[in-house]
PDB file of N, CA and C in Angstrom:
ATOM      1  N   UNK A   1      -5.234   8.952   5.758  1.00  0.00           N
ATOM      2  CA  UNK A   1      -4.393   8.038   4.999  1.00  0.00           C
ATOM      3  C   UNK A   1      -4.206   8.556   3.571  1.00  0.00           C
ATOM      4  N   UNK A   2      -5.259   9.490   3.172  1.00  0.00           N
ATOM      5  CA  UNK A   2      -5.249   9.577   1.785  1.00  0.00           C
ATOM      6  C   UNK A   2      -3.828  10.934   1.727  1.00  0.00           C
ATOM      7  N   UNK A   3      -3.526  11.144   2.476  1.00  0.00           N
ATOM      8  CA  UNK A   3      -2.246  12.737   2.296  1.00  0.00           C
ATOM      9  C   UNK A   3      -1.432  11.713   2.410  1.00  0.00           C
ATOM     10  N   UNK A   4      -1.252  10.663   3.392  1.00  0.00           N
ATOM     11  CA  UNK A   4       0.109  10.164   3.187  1.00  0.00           C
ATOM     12  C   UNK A   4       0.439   9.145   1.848  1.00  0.00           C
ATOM     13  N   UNK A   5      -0.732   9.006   1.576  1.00  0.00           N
ATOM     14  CA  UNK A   5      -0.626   7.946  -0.173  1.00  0.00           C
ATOM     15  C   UNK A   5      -0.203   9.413  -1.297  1.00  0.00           C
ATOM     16  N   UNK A   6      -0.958  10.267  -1.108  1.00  0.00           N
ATOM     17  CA  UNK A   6      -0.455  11.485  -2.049  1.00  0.00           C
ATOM     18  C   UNK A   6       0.770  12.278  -1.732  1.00  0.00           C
ATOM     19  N   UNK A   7       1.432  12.450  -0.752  1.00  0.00           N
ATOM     20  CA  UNK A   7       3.052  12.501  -0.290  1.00  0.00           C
ATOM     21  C   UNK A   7       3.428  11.513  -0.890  1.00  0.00           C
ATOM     22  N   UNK A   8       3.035  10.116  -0.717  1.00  0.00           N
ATOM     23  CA  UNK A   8       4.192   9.247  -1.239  1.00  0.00           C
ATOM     24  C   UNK A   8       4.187   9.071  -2.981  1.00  0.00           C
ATOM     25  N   UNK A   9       2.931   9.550  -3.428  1.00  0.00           N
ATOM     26  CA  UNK A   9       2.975   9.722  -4.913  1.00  0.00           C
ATOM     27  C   UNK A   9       4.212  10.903  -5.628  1.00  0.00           C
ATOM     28  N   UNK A  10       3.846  12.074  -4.476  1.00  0.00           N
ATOM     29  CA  UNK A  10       4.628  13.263  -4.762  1.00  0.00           C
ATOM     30  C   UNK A  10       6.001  12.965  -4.819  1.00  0.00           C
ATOM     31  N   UNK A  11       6.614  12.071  -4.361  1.00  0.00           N
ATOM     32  CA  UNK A  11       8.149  11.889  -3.747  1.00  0.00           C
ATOM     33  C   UNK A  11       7.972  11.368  -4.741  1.00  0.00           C
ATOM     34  N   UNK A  12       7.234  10.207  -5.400  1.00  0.00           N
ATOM     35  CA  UNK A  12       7.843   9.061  -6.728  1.00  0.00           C
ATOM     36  C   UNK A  12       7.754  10.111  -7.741  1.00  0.00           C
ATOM     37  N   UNK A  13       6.781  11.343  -7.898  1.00  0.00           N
ATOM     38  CA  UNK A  13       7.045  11.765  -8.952  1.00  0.00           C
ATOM     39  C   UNK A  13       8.660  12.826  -8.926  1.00  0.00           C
ATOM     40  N   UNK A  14       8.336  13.371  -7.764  1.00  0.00           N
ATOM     41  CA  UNK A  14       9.434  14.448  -8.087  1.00  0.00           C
ATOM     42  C   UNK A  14      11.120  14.044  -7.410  1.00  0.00           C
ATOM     43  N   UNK A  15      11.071  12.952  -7.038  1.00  0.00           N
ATOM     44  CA  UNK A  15      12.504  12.532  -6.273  1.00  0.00           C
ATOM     45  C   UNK A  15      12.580  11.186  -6.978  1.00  0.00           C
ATOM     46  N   UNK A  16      11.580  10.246  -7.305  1.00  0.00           N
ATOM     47  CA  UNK A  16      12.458   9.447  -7.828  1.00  0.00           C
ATOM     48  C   UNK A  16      12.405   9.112  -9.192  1.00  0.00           C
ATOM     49  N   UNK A  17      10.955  10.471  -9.727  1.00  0.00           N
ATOM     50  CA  UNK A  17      10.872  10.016 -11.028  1.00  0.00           C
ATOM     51  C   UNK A  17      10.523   9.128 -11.901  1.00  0.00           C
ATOM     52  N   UNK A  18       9.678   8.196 -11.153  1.00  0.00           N
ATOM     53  CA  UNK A  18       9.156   7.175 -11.768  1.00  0.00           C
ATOM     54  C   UNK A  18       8.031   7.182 -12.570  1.00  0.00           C
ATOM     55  N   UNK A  19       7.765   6.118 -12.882  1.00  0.00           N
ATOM     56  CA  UNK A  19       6.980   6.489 -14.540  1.00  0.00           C
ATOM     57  C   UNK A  19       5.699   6.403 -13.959  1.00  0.00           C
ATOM     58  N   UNK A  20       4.711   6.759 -14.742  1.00  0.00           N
ATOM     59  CA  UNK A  20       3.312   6.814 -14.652  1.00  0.00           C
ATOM     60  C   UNK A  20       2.583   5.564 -14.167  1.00  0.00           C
ATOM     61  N   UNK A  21       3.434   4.311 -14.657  1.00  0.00           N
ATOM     62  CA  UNK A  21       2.550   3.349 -14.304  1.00  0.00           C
ATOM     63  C   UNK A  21       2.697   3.140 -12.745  1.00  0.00           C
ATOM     64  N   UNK A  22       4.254   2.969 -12.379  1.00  0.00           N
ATOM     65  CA  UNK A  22       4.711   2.904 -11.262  1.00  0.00           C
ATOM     66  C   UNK A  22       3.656   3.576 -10.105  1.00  0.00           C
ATOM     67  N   UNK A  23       3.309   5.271 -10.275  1.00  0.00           N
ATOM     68  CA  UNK A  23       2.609   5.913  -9.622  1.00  0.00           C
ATOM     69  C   UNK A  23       1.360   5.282  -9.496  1.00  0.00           C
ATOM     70  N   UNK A  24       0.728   5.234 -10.520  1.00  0.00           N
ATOM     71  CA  UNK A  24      -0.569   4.297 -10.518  1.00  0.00           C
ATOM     72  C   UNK A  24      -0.654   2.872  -9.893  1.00  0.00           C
ATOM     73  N   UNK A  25      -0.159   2.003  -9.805  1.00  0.00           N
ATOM     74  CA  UNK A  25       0.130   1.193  -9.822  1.00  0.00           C
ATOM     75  C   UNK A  25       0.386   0.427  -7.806  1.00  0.00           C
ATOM     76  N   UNK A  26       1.251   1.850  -7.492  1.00  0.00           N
ATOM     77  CA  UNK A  26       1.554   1.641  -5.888  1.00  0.00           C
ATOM     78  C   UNK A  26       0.560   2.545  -5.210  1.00  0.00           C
ATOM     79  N   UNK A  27      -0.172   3.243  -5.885  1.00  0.00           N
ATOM     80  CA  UNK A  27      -1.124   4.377  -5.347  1.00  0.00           C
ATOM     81  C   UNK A  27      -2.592   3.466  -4.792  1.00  0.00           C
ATOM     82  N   UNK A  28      -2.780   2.554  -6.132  1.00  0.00           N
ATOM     83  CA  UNK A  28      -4.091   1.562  -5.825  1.00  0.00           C
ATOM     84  C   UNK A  28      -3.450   0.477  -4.808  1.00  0.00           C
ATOM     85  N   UNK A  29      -1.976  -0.159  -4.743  1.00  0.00           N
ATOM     86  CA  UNK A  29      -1.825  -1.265  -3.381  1.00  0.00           C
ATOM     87  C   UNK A  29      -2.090   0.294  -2.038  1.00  0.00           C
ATOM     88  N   UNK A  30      -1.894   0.944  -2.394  1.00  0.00           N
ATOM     89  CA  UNK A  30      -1.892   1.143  -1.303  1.00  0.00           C
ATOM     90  C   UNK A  30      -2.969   1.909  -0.595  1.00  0.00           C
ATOM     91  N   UNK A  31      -4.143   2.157  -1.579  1.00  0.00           N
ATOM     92  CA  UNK A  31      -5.390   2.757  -1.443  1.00  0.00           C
ATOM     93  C   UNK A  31      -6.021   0.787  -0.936  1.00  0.00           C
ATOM     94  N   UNK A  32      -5.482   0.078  -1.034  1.00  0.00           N
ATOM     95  CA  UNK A  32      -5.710  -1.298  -1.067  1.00  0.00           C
ATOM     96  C   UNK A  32      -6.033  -1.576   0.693  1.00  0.00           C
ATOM     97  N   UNK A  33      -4.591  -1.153   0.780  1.00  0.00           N
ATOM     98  CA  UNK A  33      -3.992  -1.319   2.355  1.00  0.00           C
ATOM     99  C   UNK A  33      -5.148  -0.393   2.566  1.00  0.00           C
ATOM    100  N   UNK A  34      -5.265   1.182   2.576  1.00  0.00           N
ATOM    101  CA  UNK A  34      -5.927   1.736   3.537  1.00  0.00           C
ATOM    102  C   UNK A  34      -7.454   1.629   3.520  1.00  0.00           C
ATOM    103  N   UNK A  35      -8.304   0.863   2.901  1.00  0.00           N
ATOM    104  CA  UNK A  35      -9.590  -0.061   3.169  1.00  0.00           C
ATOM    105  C   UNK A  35      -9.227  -1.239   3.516  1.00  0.00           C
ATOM    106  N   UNK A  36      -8.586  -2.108   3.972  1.00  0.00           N
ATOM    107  CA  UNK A  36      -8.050  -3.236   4.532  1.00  0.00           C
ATOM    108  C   UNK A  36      -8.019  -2.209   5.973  1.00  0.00           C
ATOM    109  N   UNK A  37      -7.518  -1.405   6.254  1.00  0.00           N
ATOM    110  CA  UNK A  37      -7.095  -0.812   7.457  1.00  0.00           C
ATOM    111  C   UNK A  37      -8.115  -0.437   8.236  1.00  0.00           C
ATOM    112  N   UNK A  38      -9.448   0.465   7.223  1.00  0.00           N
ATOM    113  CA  UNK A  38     -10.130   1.049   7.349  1.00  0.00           C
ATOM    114  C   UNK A  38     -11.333  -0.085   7.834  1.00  0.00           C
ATOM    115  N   UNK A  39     -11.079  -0.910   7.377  1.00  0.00           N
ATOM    116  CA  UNK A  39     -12.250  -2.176   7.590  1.00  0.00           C
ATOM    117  C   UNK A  39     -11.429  -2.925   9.209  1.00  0.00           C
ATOM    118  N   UNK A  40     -10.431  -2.702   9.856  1.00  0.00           N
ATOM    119  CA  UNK A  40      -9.796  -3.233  10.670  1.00  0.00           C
ATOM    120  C   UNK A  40     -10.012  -2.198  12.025  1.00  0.00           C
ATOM    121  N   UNK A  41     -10.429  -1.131  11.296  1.00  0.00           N
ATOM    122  CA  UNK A  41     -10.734   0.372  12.554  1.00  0.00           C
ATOM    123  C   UNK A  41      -9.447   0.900  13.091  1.00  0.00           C
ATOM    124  N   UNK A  42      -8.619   0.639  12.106  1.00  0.00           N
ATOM    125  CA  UNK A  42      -7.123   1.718  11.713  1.00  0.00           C
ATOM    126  C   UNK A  42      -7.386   2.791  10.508  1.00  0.00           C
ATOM    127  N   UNK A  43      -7.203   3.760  11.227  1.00  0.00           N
ATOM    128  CA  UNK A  43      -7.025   5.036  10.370  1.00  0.00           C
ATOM    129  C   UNK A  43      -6.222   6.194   9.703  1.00  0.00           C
ATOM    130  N   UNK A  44      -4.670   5.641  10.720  1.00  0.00           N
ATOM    131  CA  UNK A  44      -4.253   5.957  10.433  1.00  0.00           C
ATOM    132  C   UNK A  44      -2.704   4.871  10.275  1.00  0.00           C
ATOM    133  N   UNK A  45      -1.614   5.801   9.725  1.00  0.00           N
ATOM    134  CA  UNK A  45      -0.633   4.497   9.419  1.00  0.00           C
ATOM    135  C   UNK A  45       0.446   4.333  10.410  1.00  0.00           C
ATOM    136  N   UNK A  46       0.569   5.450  11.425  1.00  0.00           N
ATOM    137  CA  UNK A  46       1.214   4.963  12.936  1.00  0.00           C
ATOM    138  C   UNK A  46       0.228   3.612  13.659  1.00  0.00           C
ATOM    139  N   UNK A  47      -0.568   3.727  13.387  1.00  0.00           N
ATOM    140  CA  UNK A  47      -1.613   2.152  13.991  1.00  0.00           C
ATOM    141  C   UNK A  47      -0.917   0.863  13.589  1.00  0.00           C
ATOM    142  N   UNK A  48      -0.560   1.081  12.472  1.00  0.00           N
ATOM    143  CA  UNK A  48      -0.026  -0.736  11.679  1.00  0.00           C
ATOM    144  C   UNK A  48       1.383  -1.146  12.565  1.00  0.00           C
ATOM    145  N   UNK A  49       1.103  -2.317  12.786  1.00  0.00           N
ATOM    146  CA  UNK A  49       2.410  -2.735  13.350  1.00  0.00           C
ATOM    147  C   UNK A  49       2.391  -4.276  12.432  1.00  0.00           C
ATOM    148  N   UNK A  50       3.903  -5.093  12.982  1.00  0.00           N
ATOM    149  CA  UNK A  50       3.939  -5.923  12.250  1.00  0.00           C
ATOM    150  C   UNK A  50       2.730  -7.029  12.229  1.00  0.00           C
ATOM    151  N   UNK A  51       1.935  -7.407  12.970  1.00  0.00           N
ATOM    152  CA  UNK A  51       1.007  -8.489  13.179  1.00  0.00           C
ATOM    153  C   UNK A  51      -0.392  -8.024  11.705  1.00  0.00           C
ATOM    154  N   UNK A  52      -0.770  -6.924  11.773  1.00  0.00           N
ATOM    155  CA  UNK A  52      -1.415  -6.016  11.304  1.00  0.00           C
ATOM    156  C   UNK A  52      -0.990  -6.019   9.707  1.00  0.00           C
ATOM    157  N   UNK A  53       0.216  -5.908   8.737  1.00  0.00           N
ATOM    158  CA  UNK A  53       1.028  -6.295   8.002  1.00  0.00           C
ATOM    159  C   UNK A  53       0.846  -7.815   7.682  1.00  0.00           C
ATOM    160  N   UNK A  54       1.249  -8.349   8.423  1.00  0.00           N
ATOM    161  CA  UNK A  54       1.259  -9.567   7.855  1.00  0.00           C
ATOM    162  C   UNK A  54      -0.485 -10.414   7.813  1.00  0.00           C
ATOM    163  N   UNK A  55      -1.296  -9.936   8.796  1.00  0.00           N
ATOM    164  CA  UNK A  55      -2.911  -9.707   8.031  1.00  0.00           C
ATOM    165  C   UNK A  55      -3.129  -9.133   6.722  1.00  0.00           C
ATOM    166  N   UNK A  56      -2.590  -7.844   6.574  1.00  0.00           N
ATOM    167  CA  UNK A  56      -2.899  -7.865   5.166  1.00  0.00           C
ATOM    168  C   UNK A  56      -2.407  -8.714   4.070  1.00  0.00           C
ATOM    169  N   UNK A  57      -0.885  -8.913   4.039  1.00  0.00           N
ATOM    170  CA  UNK A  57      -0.083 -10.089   3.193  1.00  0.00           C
ATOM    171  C   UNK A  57      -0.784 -11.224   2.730  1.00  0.00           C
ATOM    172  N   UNK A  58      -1.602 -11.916   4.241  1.00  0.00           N
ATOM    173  CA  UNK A  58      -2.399 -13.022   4.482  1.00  0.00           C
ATOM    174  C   UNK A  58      -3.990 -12.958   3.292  1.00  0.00           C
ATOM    175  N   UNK A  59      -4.205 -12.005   3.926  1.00  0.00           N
ATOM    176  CA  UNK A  59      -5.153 -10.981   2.749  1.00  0.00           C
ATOM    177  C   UNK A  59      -5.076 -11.471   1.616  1.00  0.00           C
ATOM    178  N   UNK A  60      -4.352 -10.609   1.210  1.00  0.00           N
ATOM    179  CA  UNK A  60      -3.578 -10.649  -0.523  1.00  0.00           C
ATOM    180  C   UNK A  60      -3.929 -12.160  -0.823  1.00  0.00           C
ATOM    181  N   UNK A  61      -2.669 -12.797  -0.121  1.00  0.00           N
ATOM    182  CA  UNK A  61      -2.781 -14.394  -0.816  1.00  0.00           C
ATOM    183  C   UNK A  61      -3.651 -14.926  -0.846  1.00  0.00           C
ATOM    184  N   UNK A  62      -5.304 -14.866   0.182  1.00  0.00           N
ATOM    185  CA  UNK A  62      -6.699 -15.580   0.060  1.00  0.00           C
ATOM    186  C   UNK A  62      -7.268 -14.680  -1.034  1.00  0.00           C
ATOM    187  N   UNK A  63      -7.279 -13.558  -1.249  1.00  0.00           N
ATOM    188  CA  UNK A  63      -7.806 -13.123  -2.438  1.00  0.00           C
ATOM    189  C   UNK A  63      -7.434 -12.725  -3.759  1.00  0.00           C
ATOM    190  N   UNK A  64      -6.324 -14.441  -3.401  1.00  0.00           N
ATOM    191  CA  UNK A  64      -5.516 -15.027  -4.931  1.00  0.00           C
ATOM    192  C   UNK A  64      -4.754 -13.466  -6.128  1.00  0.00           C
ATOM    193  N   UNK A  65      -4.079 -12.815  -5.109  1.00  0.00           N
ATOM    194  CA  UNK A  65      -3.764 -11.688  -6.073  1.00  0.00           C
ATOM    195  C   UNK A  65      -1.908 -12.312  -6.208  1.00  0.00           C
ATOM    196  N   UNK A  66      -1.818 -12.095  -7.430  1.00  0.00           N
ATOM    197  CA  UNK A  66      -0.168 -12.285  -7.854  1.00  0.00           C
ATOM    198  C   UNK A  66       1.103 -12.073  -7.029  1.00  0.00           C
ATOM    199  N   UNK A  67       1.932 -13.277  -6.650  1.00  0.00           N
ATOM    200  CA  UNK A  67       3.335 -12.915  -6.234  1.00  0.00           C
ATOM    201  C   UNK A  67       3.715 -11.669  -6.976  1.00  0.00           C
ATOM    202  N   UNK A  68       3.560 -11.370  -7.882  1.00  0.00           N
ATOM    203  CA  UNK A  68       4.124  -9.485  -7.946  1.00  0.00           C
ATOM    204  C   UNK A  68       3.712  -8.758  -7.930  1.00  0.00           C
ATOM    205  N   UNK A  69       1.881  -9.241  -7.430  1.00  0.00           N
ATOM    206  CA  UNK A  69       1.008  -7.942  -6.835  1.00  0.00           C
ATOM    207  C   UNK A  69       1.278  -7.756  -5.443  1.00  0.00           C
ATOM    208  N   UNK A  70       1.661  -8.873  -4.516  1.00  0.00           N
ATOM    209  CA  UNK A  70       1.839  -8.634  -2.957  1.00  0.00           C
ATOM    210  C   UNK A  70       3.664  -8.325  -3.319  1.00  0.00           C
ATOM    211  N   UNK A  71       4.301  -8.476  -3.664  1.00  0.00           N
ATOM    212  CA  UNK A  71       5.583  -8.196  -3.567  1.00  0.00           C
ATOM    213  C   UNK A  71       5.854  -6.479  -3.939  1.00  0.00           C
ATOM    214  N   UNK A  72       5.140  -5.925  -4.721  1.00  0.00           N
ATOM    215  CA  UNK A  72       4.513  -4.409  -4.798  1.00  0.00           C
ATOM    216  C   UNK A  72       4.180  -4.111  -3.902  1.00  0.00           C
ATOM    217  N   UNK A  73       3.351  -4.581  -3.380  1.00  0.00           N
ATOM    218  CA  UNK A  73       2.463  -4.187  -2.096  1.00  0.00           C
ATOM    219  C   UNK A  73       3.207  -3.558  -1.278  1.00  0.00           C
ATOM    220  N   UNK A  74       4.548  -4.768  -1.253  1.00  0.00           N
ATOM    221  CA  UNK A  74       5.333  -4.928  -0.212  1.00  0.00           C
ATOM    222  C   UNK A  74       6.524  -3.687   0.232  1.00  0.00           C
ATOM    223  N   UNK A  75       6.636  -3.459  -1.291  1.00  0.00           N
ATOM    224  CA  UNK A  75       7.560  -2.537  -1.629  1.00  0.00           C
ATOM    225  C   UNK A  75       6.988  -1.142  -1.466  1.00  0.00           C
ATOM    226  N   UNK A  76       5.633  -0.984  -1.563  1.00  0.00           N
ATOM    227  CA  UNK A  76       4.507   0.363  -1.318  1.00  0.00           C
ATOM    228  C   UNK A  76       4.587   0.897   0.031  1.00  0.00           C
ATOM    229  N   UNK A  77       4.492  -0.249   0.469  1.00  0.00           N
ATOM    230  CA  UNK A  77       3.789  -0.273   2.467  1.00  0.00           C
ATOM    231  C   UNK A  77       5.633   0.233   2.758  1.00  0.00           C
ATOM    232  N   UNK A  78       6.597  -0.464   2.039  1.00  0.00           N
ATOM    233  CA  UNK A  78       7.807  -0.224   2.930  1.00  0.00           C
ATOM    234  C   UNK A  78       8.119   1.184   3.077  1.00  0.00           C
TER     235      UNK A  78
END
């Protein structure tokens, strides 16, 4: 999981250019997701399907994290 979080860092830096925080920012939701995953005995990210997704979402909201921390999330995972 950790090459495909660092591919997807690589693309924000060099294709879409986004700023530092941005990188930081979707790198930890999504180091988020893959111990959520990792604690679920998914290892990799062909495993997640929608039921799986919306466990984590479910997640998020019991461990009271911000409508624009799961809406990130949301936008990370997409």
């Amino acid at each position: 999981m950790q090459e495909t979080i660092q591919s997807f860092t690589d693309y924000l830096q060099t294709e879409k250019k986004a700023s530092k925080n941005t990188e930081v920012s979707y790198q930890r939701d999504l180091r988020k997701l893959a111990v959520f995953l990792k604690e679920h005995g998914l290892e990799k990210p062909e495993q997640m399907n929608v039921t799986v997704l919306i466990s984590y979402l479910l997640y998020l909201e019991r461990e009271h994290f911000s409508p624009a921390t799961i809406s990130r999330s949301i936008a990370a995972i997409h």
